[in-house]
Protein backbone atom coordinates (compact mmCIF):
# COMPACT_ATOMS: atom_id res chain seq x y z
CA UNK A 1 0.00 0.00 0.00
CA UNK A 2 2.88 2.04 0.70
CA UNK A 3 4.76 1.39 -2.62
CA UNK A 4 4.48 4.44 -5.25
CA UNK A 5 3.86 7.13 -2.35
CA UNK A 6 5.63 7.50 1.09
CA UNK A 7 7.83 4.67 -0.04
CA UNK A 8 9.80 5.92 -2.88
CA UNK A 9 9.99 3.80 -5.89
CA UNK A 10 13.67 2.85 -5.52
CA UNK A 11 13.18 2.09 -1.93
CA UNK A 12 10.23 -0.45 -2.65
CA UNK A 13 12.09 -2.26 -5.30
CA UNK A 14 14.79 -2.77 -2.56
CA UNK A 15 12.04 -4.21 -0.33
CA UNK A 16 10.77 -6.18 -2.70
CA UNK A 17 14.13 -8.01 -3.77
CA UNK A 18 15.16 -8.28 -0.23
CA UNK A 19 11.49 -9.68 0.64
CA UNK A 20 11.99 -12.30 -2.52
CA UNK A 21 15.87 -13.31 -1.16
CA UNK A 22 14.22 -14.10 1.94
CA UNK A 23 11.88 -17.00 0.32
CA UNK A 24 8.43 -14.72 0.12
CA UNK A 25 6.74 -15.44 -3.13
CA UNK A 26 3.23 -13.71 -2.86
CA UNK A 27 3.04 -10.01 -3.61
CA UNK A 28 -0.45 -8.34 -2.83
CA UNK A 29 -1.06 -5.15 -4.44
CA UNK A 30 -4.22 -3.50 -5.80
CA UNK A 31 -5.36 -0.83 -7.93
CA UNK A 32 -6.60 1.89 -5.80
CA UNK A 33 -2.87 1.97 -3.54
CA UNK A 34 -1.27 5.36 -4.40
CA UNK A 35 -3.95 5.27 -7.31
CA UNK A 36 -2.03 2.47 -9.47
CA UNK A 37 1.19 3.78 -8.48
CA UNK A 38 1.68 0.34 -6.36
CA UNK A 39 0.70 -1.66 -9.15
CA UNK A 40 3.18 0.28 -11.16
CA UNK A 41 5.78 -0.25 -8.49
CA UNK A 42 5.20 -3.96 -8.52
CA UNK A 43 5.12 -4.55 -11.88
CA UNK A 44 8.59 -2.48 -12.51
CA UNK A 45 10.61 -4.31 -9.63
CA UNK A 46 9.54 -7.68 -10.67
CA UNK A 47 10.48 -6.73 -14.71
CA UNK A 48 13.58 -4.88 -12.94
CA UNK A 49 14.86 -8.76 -10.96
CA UNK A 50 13.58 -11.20 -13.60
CA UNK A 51 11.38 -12.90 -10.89
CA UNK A 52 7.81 -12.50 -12.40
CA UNK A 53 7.31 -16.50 -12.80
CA UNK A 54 8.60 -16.87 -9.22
CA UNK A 55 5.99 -15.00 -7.86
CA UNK A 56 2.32 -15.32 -6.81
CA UNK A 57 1.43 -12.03 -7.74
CA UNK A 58 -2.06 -10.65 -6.30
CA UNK A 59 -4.34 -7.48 -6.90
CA UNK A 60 -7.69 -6.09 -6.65
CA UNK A 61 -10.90 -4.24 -8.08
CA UNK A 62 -13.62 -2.79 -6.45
CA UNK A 63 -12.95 1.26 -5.16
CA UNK A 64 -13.07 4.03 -7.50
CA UNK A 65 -10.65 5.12 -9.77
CA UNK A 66 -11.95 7.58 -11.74
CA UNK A 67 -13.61 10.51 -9.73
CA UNK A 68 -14.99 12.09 -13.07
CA UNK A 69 -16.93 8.43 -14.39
CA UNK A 70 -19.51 6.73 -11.69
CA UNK A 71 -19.57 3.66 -13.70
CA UNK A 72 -15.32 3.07 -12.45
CA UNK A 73 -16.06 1.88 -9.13
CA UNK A 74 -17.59 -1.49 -8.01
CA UNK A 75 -17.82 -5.22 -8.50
CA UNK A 76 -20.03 -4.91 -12.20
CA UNK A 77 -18.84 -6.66 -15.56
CA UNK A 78 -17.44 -3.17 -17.03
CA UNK A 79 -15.89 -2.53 -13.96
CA UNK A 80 -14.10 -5.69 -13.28
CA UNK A 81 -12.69 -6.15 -17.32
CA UNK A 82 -11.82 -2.63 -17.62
CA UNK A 83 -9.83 -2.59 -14.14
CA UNK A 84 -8.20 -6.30 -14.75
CA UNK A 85 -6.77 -4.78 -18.17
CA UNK A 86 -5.37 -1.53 -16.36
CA UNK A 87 -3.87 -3.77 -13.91
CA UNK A 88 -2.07 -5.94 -16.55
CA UNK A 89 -0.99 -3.02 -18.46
CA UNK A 90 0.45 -1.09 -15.11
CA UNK A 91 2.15 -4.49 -13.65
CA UNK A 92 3.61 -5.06 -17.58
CA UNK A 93 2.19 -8.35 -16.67
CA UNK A 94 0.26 -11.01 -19.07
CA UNK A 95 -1.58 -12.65 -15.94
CA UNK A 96 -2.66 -12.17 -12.54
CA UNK A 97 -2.40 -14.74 -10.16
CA UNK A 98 -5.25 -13.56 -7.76
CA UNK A 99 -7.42 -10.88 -8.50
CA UNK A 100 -9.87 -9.97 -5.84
CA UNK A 101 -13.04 -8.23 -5.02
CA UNK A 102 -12.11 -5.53 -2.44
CA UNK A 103 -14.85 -5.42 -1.27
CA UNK A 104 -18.48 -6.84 -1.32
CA UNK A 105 -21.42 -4.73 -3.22
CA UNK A 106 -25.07 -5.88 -2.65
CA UNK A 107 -26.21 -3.43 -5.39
CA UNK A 108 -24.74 -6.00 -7.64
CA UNK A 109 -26.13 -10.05 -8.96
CA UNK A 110 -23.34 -11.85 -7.42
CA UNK A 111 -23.77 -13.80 -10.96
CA UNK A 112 -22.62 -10.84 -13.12
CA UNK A 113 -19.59 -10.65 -10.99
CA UNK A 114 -18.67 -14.39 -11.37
CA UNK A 115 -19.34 -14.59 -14.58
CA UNK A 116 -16.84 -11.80 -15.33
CA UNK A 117 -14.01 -13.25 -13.36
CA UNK A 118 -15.05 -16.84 -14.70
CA UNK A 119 -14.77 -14.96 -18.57
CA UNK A 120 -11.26 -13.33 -17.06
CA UNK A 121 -9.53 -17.00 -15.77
CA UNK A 122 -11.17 -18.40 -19.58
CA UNK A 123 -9.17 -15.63 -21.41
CA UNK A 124 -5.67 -16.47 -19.22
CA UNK A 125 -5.50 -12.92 -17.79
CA UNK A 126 -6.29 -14.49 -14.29
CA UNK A 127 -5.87 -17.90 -12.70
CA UNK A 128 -7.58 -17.13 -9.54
CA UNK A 129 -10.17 -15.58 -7.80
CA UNK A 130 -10.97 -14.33 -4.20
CA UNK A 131 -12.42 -12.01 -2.12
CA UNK A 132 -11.60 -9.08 0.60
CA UNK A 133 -13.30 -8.52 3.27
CA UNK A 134 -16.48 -10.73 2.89
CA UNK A 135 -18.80 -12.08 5.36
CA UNK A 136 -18.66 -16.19 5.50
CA UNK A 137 -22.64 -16.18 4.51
CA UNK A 138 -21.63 -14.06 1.37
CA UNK A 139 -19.00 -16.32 0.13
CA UNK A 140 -21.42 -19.39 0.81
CA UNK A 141 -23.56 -17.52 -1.53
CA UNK A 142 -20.48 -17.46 -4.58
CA UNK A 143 -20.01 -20.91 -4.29
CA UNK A 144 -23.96 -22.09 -4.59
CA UNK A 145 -24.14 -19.49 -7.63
CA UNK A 146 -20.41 -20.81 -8.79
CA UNK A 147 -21.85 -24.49 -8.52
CA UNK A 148 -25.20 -23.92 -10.24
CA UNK A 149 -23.63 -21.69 -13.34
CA UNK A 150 -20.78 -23.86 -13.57
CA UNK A 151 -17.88 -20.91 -13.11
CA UNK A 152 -14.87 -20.73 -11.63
CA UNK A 153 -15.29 -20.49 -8.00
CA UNK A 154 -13.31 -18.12 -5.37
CA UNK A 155 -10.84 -19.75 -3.81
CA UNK A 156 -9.70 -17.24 -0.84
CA UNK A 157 -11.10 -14.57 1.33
CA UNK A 158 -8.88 -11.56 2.67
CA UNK A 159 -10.12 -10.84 6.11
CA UNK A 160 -8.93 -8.32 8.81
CA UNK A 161 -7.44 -10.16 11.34
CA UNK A 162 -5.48 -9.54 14.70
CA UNK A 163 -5.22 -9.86 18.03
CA UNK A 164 -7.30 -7.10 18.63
CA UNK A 165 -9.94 -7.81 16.65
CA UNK A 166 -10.44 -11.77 16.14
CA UNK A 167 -14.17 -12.01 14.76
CA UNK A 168 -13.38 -13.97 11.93
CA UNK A 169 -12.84 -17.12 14.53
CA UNK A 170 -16.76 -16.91 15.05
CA UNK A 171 -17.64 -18.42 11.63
CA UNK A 172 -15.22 -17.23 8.39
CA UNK A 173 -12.18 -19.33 9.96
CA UNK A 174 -14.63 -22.23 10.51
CA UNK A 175 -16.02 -21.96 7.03
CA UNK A 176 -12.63 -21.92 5.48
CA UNK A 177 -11.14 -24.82 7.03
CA UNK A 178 -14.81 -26.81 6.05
CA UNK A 179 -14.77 -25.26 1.75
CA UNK A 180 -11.03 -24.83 1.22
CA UNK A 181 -10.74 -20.80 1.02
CA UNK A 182 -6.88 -19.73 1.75
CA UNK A 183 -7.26 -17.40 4.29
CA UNK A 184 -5.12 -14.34 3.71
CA UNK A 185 -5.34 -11.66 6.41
CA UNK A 186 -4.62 -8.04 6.61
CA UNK A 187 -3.89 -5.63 8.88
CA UNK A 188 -2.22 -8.00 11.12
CA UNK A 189 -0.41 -5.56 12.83
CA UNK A 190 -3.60 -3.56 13.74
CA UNK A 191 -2.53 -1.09 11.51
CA UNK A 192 0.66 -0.42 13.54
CA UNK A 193 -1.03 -0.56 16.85
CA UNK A 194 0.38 -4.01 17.79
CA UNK A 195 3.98 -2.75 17.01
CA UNK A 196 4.17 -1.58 20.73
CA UNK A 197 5.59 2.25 19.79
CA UNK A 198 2.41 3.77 20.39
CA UNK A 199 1.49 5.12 23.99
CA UNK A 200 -2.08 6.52 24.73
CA UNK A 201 -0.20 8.87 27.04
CA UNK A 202 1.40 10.79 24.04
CA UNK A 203 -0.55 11.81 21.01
CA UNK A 204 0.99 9.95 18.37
CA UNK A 205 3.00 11.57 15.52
CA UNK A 206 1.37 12.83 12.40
CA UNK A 207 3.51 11.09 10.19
CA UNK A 208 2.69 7.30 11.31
CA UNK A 209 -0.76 5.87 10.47
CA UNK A 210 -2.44 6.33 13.61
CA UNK A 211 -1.39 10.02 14.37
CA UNK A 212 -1.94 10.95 10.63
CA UNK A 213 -4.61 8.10 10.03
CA UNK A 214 -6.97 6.80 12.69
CA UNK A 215 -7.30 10.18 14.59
CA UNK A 216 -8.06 11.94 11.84
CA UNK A 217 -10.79 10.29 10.40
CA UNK A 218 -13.81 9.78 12.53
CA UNK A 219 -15.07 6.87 10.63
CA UNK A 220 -12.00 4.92 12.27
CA UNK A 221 -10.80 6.86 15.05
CA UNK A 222 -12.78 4.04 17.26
CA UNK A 223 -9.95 1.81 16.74
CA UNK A 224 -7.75 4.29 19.18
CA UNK A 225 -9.64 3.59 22.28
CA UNK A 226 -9.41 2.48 25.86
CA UNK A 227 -10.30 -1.20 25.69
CA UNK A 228 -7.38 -1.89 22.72
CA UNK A 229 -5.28 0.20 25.00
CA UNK A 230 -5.36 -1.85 27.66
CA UNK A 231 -5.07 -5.19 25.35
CA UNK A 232 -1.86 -3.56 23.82
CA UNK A 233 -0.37 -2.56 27.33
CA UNK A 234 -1.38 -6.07 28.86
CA UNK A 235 0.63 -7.63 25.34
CA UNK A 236 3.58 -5.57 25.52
CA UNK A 237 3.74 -6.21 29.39
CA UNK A 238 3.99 -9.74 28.49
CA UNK A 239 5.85 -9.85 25.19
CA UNK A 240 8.84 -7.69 27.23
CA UNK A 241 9.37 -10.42 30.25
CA UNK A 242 8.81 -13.76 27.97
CA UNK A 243 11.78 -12.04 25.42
CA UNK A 244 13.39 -13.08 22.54
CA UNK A 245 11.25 -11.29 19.82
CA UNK A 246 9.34 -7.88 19.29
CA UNK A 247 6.11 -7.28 20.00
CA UNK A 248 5.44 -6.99 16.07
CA UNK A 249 6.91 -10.10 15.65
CA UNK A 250 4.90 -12.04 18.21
CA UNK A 251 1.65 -10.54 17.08
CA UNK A 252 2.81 -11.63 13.40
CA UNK A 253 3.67 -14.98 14.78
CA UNK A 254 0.55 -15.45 16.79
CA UNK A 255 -1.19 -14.66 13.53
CA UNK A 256 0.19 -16.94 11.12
CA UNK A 257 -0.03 -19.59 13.82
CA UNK A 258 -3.86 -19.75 13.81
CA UNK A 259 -5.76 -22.46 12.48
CA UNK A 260 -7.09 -21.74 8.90
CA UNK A 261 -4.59 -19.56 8.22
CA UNK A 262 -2.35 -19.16 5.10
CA UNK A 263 -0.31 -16.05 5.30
CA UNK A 264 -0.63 -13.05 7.05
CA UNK A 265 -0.14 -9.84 4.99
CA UNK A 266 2.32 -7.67 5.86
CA UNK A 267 2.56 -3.46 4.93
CA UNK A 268 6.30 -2.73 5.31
CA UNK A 269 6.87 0.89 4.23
CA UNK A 270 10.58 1.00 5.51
CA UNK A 271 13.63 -2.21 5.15
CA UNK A 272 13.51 -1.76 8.56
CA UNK A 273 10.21 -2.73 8.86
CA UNK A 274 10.47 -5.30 6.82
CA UNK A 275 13.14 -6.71 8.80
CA UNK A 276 11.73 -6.82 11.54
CA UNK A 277 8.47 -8.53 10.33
CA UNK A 278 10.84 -11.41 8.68
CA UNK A 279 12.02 -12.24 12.03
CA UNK A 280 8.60 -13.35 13.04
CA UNK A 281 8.93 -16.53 11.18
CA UNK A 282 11.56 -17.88 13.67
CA UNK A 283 8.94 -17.03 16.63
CA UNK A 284 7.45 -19.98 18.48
CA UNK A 285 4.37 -19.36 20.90
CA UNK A 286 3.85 -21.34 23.57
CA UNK A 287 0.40 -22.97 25.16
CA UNK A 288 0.99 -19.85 27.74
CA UNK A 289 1.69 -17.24 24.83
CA UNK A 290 -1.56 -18.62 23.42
CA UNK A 291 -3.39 -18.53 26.99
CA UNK A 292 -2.23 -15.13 27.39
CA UNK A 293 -3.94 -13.92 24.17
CA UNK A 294 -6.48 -15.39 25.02
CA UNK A 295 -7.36 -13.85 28.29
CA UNK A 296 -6.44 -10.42 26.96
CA UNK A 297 -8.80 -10.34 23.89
CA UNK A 298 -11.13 -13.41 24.40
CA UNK A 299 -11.40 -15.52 21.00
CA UNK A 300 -13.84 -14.37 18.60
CA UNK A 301 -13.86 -10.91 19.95
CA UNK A 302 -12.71 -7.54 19.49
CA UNK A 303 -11.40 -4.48 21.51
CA UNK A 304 -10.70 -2.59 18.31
CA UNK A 305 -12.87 -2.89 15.16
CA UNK A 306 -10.47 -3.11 11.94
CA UNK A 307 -13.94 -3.18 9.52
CA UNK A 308 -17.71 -2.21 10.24
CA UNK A 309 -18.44 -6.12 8.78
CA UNK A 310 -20.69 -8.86 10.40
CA UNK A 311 -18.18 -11.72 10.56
CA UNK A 312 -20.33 -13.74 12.65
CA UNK A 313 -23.29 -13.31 15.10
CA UNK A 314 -23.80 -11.58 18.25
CA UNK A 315 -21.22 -8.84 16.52
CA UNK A 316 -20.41 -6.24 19.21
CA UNK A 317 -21.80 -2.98 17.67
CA UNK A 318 -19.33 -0.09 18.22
């Protein structure tokens, strides 16, 4: 997301290689980061290292990106082909691995929508399909309508997913693990909150995410609040006297250790970052590591809502 705007183009192509060296082989992008300048990004490092065919390479379609057409925005046939060719042409690509709907649109047959991506994987210009940030009843829903059209059905669901907010255990995981979806999350980091360099004493700095972000857009402000305070203080009181890793890199590890779960997606916008977010993989938790989390955020809850969504029933309505 970072890749084409605060992360310079030179420094995401060294983040990118560095990411590759160190055995990652799925890249998610999508159209709407920095506008396409992502994609652009993405496409240019991997054309730049001679690594395309190594690499699971991932986008999406949904948001608008056209402010001056209402008909480029959404999950509708024009949409989707016109976007998927944009994509290709930006990433100097002749295929998509995954393309994804970013998000979910009622307004829209869920038909048209498969039917498009089934006429996209037909033509070779993508070999997979999946979803961001749908409900489990919604992608029950694609696979009746994949079944009874005969299309290509999705294959994995992108949902937000942390230790702060852990909904999807309620029924998406569950679902999953029963249909086959790859579960990909994002935001696993809480968008920087579980990183442990925030403080709720100190306002944080405009340049990071939350200070320029969260607190300055009512719509998600909610995520800065006491209750995830306290589950990030409790965390980071425990992540400091058990050692041996960063609280990034135990809330990374604790993510990718969950059952259902594929890979967790991270947002590195400096090496540093990235760095430190490679290290996770080395990270063991323990049955008390586990316990811990547990007791902190219970499972299937949330102390800080990373998406207005109904992942399950008796949602908590903040």
């Amino acid at each position: 997301m970072m890749f084409g705007g605060r992360t310079t183009a030179e420094d995401s192509y060294a983040i990118i290689d560095r990411a590759i060296d160190a055995g990652i082989n799925f890249l998610d992008t999508a159209n709407v980061y920095t506008k396409g300048a992502s994609e652009i990004v993405t496409g240019a490092a991997l054309k730049r290292n001679g690594r395309r065919a190594r690499i699971f390479l991932a986008t999406k379609v949904y948001n608008v990106m056209d402010e001056t057409d209402p008909m480029s925005v959404g999950n509708t046939r024009r949409h989707i082909i016109e976007q998927c060719d944009a994509s290709l042409k930006r990433m100097q690509t002749d295929y998509i691995d995954l393309y994804q709907l970013h998000r979910p649109q009622s307004g829209v047959p869920i038909d048209e929508t498969l039917r498009a991506l089934d006429d996209l994987i037909h033509a070779g210009k993508v070999r997979y399909a999946g979803t961001t940030t749908f409900a489990a009843w919604q992608l029950m829903e694609s696979l009746a309508v994949s079944k009874e059209l005969h299309l290509n059905r999705m294959v994995c669901e992108q949902p937000p997913y942390n230790i702060l907010d852990r909904r999807i255990e309620r029924e998406l995981v569950p679902f999953s693990q029963t249909y086959g979806f790859g579960l990909i999350p994002w935001s696993p980091l809480a968008g920087g909150l579980l990183t442990g360099k925030y403080d709720r004493a100190a306002a944080p700095a405009d340049d990071t995410r939350v200070g320029g972000t969260y607190l300055k857009n009512p719509a998600i402000a909610k995520r800065w609040n006491d209750r995830a305070n306290d589950a990030i203080e409790a965390l980071k009181d425990h992540v400091t006297k058990r050692g041996g890793c960063s609280m990034s890199q135990f809330s990374l590890a604790w993510c990718m250790g969950q059952p259902g779960i594929t890979s967790p997606i991270i947002g590195p916008r400096t090496m540093e970052q990235l760095e430190d977010n490679l290290a996770a993989v080395a990270v063991t938790l323990t049955a008390e590591d586990s316990a811990v989390v547990d007791a902190i955020v219970p499972r299937g809850q949330m102390v800080s809502p990373f998406y207005e969504a109904d992942f399950g029933p008796h949602l908590h309505r903040i």
